[in-house]
Protein backbone atom coordinates (compact mmCIF):
# COMPACT_ATOMS: atom_id res chain seq x y z
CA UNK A 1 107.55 95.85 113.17
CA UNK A 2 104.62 98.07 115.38
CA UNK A 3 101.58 97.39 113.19
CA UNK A 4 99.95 99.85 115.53
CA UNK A 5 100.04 103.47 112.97
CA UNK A 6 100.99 101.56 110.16
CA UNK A 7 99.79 102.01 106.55
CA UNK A 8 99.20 98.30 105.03
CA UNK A 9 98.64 97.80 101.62
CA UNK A 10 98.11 94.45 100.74
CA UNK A 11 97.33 93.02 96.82
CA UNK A 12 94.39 90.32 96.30
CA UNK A 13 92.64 91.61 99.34
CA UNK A 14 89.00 90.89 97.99
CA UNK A 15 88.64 87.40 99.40
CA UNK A 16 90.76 84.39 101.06
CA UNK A 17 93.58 85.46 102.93
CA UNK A 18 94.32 89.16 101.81
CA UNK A 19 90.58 89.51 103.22
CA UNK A 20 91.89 88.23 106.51
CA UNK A 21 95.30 90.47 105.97
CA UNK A 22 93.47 93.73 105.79
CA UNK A 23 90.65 92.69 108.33
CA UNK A 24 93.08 91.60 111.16
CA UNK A 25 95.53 94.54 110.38
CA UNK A 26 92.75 96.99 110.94
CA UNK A 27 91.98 95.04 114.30
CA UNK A 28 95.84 95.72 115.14
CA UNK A 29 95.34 99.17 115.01
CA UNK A 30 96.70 99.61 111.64
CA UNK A 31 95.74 103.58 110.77
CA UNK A 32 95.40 102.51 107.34
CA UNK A 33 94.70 99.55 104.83
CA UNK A 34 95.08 99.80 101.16
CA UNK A 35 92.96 96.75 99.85
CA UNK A 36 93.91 96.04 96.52
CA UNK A 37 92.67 93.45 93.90
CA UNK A 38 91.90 93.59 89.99
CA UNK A 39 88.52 94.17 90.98
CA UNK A 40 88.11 96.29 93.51
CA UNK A 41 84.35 96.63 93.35
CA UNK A 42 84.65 92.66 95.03
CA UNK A 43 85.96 94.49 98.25
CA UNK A 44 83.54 94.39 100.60
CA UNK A 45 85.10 95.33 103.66
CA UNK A 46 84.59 98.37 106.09
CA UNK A 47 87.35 100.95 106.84
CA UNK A 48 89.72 100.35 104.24
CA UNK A 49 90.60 102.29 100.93
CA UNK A 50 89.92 100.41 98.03
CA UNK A 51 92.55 100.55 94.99
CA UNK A 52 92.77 98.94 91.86
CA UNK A 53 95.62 96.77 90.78
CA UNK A 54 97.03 93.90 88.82
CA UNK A 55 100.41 93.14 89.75
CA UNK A 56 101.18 91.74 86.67
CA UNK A 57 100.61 95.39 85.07
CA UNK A 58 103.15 97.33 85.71
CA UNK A 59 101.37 100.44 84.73
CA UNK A 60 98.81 98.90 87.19
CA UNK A 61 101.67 98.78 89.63
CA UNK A 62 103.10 101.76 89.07
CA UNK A 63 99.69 103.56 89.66
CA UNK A 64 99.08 102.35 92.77
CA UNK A 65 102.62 103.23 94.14
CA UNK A 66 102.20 106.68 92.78
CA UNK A 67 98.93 106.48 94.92
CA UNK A 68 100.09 105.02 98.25
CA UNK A 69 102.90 107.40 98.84
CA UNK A 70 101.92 106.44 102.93
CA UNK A 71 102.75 102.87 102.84
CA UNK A 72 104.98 101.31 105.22
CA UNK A 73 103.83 97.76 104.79
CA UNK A 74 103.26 95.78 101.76
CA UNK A 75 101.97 92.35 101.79
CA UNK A 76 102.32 90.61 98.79
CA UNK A 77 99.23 87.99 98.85
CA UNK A 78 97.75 87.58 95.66
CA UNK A 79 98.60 84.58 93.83
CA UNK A 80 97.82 81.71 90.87
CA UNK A 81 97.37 78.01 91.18
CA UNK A 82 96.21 76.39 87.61
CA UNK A 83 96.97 73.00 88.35
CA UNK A 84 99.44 72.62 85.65
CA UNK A 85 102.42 70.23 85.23
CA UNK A 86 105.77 71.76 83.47
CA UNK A 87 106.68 69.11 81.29
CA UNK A 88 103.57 68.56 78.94
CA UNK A 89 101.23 71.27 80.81
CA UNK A 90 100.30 74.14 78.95
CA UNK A 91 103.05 76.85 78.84
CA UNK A 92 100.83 79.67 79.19
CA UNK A 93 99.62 78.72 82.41
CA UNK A 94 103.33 78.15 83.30
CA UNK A 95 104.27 81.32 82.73
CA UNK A 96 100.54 82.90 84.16
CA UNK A 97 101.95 81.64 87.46
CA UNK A 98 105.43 82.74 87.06
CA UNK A 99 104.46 86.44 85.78
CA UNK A 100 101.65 86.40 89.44
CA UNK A 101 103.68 84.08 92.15
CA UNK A 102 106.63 85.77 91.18
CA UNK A 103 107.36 89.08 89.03
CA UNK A 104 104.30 89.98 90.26
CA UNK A 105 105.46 90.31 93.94
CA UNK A 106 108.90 91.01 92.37
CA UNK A 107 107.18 94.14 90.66
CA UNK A 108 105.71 95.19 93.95
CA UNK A 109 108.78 95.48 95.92
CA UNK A 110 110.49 97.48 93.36
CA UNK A 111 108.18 100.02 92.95
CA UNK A 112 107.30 100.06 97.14
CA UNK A 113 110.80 99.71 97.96
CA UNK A 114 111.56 103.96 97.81
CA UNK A 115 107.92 103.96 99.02
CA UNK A 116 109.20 102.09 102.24
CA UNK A 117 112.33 103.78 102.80
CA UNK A 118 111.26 107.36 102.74
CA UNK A 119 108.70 106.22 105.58
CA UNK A 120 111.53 104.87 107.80
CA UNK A 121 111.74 101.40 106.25
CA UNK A 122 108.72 99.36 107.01
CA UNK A 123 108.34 95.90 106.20
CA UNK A 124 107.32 93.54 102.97
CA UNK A 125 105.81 90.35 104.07
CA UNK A 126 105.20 87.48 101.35
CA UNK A 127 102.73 84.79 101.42
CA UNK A 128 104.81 81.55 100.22
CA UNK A 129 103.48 78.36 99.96
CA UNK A 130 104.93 74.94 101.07
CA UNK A 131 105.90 73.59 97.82
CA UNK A 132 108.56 76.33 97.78
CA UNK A 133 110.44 73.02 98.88
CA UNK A 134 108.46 70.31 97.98
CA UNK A 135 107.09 69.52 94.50
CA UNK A 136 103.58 68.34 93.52
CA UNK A 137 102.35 66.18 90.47
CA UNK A 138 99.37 68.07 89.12
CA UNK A 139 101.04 71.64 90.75
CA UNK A 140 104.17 71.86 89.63
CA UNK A 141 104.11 75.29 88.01
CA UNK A 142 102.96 76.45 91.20
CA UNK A 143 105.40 74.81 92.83
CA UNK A 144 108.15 76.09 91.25
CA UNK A 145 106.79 79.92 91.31
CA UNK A 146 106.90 79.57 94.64
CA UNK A 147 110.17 78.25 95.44
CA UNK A 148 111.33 81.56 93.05
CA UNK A 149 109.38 83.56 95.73
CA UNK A 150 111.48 81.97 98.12
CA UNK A 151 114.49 82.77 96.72
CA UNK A 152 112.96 86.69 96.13
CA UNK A 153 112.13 86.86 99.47
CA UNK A 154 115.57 85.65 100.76
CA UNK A 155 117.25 88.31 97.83
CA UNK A 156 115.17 91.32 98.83
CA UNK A 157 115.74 90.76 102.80
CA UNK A 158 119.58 90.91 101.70
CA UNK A 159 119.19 93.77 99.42
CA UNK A 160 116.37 95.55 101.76
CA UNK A 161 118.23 95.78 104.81
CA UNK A 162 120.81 98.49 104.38
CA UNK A 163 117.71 100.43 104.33
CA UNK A 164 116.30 99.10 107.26
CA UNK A 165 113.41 97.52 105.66
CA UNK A 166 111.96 94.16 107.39
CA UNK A 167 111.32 91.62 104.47
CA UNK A 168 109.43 88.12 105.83
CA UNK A 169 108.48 85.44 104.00
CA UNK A 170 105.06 83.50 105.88
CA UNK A 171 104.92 79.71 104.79
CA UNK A 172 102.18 77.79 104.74
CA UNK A 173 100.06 74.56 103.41
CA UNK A 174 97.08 73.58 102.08
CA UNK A 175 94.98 76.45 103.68
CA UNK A 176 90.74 77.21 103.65
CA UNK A 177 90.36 79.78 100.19
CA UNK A 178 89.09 79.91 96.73
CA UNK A 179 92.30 78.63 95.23
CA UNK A 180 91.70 75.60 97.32
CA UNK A 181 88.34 74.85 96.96
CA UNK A 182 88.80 71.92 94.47
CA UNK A 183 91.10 69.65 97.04
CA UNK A 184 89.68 67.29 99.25
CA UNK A 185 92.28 67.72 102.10
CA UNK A 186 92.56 69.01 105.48
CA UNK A 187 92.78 72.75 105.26
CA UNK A 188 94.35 75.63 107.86
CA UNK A 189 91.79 78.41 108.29
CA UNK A 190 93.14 81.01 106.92
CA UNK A 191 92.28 83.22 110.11
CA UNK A 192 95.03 81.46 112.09
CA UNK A 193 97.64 81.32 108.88
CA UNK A 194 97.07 85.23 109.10
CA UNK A 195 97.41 85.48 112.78
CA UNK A 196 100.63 83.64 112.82
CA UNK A 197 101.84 85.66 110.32
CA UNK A 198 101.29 89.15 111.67
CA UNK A 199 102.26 87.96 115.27
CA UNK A 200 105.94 87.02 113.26
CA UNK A 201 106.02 90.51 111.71
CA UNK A 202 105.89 91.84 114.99
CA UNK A 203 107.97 89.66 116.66
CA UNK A 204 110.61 90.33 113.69
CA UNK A 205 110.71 86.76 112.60
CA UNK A 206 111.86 86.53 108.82
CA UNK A 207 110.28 83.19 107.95
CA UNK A 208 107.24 82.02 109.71
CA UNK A 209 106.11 78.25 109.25
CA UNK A 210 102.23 78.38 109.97
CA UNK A 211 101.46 74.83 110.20
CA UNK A 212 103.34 71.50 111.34
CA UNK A 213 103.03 70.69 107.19
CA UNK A 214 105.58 73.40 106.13
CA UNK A 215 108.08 73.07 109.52
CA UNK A 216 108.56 69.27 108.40
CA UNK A 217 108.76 70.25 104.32
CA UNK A 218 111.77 72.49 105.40
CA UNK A 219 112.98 69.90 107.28
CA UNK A 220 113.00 67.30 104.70
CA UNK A 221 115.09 69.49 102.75
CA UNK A 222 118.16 67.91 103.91
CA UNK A 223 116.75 64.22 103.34
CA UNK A 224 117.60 62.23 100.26
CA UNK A 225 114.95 63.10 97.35
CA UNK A 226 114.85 59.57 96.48
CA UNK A 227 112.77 58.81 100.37
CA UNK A 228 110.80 62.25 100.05
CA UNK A 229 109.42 61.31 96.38
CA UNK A 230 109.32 57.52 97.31
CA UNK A 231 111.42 56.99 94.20
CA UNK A 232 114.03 54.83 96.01
């Protein structure tokens, strides 16, 4: 996909890497950015139009698709992480991350899918995670919205293409944002995870693996889970 002329909109854009989404599309020449988060007043950056929206709303959703009639690329960014086990964790924040990591991006493409096709098909691009194939103790909630956001990306490409929409899923690990600020690990700036993301778009990749971490968790997913979980 030409991000030169596009419209973007792209949802958690107040901070981390929807920040870096909407900044480096508007570098690209993109001739419009729709920065969306649930507050919008947090969006501090120059040249884009600011919107309102909770993706887990779908009158929230539904507004803003009624709104961005112009859109021929949605990036579905904002996310969850609660730290939260499934077996005795608490099943609220279970579901909190099932109903953002994944019916919330689920609830975007639906309503931006017509969006996208009367513009000439366009592109979705959604921000996955690592632990879509490899599970966590402590994030394992998260781990498993994210390997249904996977599987939705994989779904909507199929479903997507007969009208010539683009639908790319960008992978990545433990990366330099809010949601991350409580792990003492090495960290991807989100700057390159971005980069490497657009640069795919363009390119027409449908899966980009932004660091060495999520090319080798793909490529474990053919080993025996007894070696990867050290349960052998």
């Amino acid at each position: 996909m030409n991000l030169t002329g596009s419209t973007a909109l792209i949802t958690g854009a107040n901070r981390g890497l929807g920040r870096h989404f909407a900044q480096q599309l508007l570098e690209r020449g993109a001739a419009k950015v729709y920065a969306t988060a649930r507050t919008p007043e947090t969006i501090d950056l120059p040249g884009v139009h600011v919107l309102r929206l909770d993706v887990t709303d779908p009158a929230s959703v539904a507004a803003a698709a009624s709104v961005a009639t112009d859109v021929t690329l949605l990036v579905n960014n904002a996310g969850v992480s609660t730290a939260t086990n499934l077996v005795t964790g608490d099943l609220a924040r279970v579901r909190q991350e099932l109903d953002t990591n994944f019916y919330g991006p689920l609830a975007m493409i639906r309503a931006f899918a017509p969006v996208l096709a009367a513009n000439g098909g366009g592109a979705v691009l959604n921000v996955l995670s690592r632990l879509s194939w490899l599970s966590y103790d402590g994030a394992n909630a998260y781990a498993a919205s994210k390997a249904a956001a996977w599987s939705l990306t994989n779904g909507a490409r199929l479903e997507l293409a007969r009208q010539g929409t683009q639908v790319t899923g960008v992978v990545l690990s433990s990366t330099d944002t809010d949601m991350m600020a409580g792990w003492d690990i090495p960290k991807n700036d989100p700057a390159d995870v971005v980069r490497a993301a657009l640069d795919g778009l363009e390119a027409g990749a449908l899966e980009v693996l932004a660091d060495q971490e999520s090319i080798d968790a793909k490529a474990a997913l053919s080993a025996d889970p007894a070696e990867v979980y050290a349960l052998a």
